[in-house]
C-alpha atoms as a PDB file:
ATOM      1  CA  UNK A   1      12.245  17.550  14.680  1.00  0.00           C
ATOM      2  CA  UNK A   2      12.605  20.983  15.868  1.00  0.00           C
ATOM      3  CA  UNK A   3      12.533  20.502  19.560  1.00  0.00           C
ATOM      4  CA  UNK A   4      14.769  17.472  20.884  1.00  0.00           C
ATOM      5  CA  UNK A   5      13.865  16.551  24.100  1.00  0.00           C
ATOM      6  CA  UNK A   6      13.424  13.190  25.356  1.00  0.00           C
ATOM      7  CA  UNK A   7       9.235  14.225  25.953  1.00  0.00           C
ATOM      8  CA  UNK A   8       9.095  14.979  22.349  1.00  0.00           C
ATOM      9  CA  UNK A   9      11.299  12.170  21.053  1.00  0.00           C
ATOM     10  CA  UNK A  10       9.514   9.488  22.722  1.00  0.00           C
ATOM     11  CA  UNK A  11       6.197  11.680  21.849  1.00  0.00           C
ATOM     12  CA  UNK A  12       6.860  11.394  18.013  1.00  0.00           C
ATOM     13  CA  UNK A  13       8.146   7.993  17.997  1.00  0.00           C
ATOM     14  CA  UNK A  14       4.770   7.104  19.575  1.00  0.00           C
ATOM     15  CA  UNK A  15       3.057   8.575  16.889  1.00  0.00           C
ATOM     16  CA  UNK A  16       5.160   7.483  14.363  1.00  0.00           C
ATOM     17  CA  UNK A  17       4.338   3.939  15.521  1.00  0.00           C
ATOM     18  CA  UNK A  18       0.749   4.675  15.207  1.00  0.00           C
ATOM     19  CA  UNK A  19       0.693   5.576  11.894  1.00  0.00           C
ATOM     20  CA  UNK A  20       2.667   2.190  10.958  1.00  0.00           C
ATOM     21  CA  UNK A  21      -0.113   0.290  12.440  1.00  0.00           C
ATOM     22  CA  UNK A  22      -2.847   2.309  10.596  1.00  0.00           C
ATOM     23  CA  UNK A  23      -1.091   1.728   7.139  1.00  0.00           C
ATOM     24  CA  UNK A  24      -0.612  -1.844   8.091  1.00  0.00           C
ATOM     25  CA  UNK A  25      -4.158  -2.333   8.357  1.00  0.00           C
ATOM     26  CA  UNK A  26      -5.058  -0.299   5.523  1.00  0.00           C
ATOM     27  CA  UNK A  27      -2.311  -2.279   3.243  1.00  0.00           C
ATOM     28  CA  UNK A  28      -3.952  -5.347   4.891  1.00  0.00           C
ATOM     29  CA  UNK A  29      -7.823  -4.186   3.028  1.00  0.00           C
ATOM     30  CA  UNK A  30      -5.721  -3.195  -0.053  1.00  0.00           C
ATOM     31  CA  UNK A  31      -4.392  -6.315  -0.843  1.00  0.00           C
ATOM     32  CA  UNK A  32      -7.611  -8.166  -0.268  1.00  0.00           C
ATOM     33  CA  UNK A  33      -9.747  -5.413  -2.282  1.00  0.00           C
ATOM     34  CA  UNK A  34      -7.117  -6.306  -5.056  1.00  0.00           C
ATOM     35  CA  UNK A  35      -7.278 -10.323  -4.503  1.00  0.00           C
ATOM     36  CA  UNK A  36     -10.650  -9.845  -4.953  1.00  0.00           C
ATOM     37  CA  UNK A  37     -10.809  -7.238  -7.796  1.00  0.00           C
ATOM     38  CA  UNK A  38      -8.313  -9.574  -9.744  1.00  0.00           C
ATOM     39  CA  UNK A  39     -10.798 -12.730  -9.137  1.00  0.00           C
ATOM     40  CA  UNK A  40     -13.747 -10.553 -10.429  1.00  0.00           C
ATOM     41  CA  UNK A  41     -11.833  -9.262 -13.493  1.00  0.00           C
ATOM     42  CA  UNK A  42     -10.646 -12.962 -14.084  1.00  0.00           C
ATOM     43  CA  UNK A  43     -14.363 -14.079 -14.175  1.00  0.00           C
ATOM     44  CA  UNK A  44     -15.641 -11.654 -16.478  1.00  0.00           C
ATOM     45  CA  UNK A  45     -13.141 -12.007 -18.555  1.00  0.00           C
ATOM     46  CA  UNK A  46     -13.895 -15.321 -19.142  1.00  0.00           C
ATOM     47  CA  UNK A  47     -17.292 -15.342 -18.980  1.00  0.00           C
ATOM     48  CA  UNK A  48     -17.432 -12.711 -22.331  1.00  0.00           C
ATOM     49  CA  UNK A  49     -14.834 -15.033 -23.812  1.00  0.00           C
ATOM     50  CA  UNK A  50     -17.018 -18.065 -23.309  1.00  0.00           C
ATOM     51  CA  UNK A  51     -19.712 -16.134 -24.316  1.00  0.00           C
ATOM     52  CA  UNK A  52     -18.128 -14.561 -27.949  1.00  0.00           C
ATOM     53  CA  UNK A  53     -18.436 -16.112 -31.116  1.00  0.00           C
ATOM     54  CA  UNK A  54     -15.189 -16.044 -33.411  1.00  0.00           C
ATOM     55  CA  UNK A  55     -11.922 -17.426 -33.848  1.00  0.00           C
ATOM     56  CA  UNK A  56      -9.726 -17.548 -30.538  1.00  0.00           C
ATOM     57  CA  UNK A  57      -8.236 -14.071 -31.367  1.00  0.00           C
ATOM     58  CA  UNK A  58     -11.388 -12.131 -31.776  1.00  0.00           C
ATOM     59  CA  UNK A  59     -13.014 -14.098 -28.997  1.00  0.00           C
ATOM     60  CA  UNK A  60     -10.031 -12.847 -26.663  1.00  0.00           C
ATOM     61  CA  UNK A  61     -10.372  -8.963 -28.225  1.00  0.00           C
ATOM     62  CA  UNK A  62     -14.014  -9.340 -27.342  1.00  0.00           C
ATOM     63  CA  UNK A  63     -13.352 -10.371 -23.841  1.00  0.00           C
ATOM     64  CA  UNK A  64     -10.824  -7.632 -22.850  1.00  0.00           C
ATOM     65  CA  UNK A  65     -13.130  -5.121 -24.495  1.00  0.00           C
ATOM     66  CA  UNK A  66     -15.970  -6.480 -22.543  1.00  0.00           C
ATOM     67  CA  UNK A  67     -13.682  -7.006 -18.789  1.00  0.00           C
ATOM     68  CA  UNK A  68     -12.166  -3.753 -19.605  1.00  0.00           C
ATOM     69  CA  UNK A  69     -14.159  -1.701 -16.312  1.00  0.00           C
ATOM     70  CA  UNK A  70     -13.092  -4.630 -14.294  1.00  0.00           C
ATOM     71  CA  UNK A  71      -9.727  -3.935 -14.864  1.00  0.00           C
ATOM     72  CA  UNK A  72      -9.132  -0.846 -14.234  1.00  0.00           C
ATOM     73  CA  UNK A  73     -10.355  -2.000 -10.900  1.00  0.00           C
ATOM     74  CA  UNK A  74      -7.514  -3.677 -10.641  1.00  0.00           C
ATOM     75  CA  UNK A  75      -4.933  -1.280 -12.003  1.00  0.00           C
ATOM     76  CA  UNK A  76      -6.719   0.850  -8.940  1.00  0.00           C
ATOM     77  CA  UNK A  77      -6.637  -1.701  -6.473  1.00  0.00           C
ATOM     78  CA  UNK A  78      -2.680  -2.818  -7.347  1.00  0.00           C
ATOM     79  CA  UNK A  79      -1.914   1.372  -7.352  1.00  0.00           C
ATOM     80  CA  UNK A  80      -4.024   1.865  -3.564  1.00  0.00           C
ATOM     81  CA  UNK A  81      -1.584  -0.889  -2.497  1.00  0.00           C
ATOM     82  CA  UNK A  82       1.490   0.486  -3.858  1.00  0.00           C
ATOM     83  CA  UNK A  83       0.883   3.709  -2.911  1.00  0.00           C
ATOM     84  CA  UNK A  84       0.470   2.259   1.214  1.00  0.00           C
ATOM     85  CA  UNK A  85       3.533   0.631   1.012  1.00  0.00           C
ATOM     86  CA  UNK A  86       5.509   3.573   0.056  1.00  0.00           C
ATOM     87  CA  UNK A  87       3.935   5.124   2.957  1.00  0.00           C
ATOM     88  CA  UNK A  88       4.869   2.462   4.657  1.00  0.00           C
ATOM     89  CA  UNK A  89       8.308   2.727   3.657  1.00  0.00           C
ATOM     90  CA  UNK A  90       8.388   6.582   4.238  1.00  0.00           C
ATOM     91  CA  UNK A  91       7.302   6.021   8.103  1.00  0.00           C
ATOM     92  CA  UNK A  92      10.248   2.976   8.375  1.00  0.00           C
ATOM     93  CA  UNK A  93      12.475   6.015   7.384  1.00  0.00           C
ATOM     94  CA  UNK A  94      11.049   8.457   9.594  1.00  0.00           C
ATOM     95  CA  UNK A  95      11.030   5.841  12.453  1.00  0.00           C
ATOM     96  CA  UNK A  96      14.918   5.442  12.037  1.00  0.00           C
ATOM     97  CA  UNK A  97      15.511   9.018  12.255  1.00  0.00           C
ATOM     98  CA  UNK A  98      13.456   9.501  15.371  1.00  0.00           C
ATOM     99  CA  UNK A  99      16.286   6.505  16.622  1.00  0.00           C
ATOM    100  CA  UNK A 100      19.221   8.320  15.760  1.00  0.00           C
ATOM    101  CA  UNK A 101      17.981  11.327  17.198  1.00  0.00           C
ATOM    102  CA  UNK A 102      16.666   9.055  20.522  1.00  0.00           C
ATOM    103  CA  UNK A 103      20.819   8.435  19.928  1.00  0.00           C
ATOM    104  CA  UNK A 104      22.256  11.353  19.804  1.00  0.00           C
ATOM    105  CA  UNK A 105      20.446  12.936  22.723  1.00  0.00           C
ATOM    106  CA  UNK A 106      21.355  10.105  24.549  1.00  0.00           C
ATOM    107  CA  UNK A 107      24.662  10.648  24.021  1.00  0.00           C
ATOM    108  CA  UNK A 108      24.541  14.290  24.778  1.00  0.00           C
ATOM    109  CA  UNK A 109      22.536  14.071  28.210  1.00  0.00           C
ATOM    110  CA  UNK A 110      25.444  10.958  28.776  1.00  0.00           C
ATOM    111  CA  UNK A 111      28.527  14.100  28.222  1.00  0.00           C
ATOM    112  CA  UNK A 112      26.673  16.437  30.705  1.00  0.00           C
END
């Protein structure tokens, strides 16, 4: 934060708070895309497993192979949310800075 005055603090904060709300919705989406990925993958799944013929452990081999595009899905789905939450994280962080700098110029325009 290059220039430090109270304009510019209170400036970035603002936007800083913007963005949190922004990923919070988009984590919101993420999570239910991957509920519902999950649920689809789950289905399939067993669907092809109901559907093979074979002993249990060929039946099972079958219905990975078969609920293997659903998963990856998934594995998408579970990253997208990760990925928000480190954003998420990264903001929190930013956030605090903009607080200790909110601080210390405080306490500077208190000394003058």
């Amino acid at each position: 934060m290059a220039d430090l005055t109270p304009g510019a603090v209170v400036a970035n904060m603002a936007k800083l708070s913007q963005q949190l709300e922004e990923l919070t919705d988009r984590l919101d989406g993420a999570e239910r895309a991957a509920v519902n990925a999950k649920l689809d993958y789950e289905r399939a799944y067993e669907l092809a497993f109901l559907a093979a013929d074979g002993p249990q452990y060929l039946r099972e081999v079958i219905a990975k192979n078969a609920a293997h595009d659903q998963r990856r899905v998934v594995e998408h789905a579970l990253r997208e949310v990760r990925s928000i939450k480190a954003h998420i994280t990264t903001v929190g962080t930013r956030i605090d800075v903009g607080r200790s700098a909110w601080s210390a110029l405080r306490a500077e325009m208190n000394l003058t």
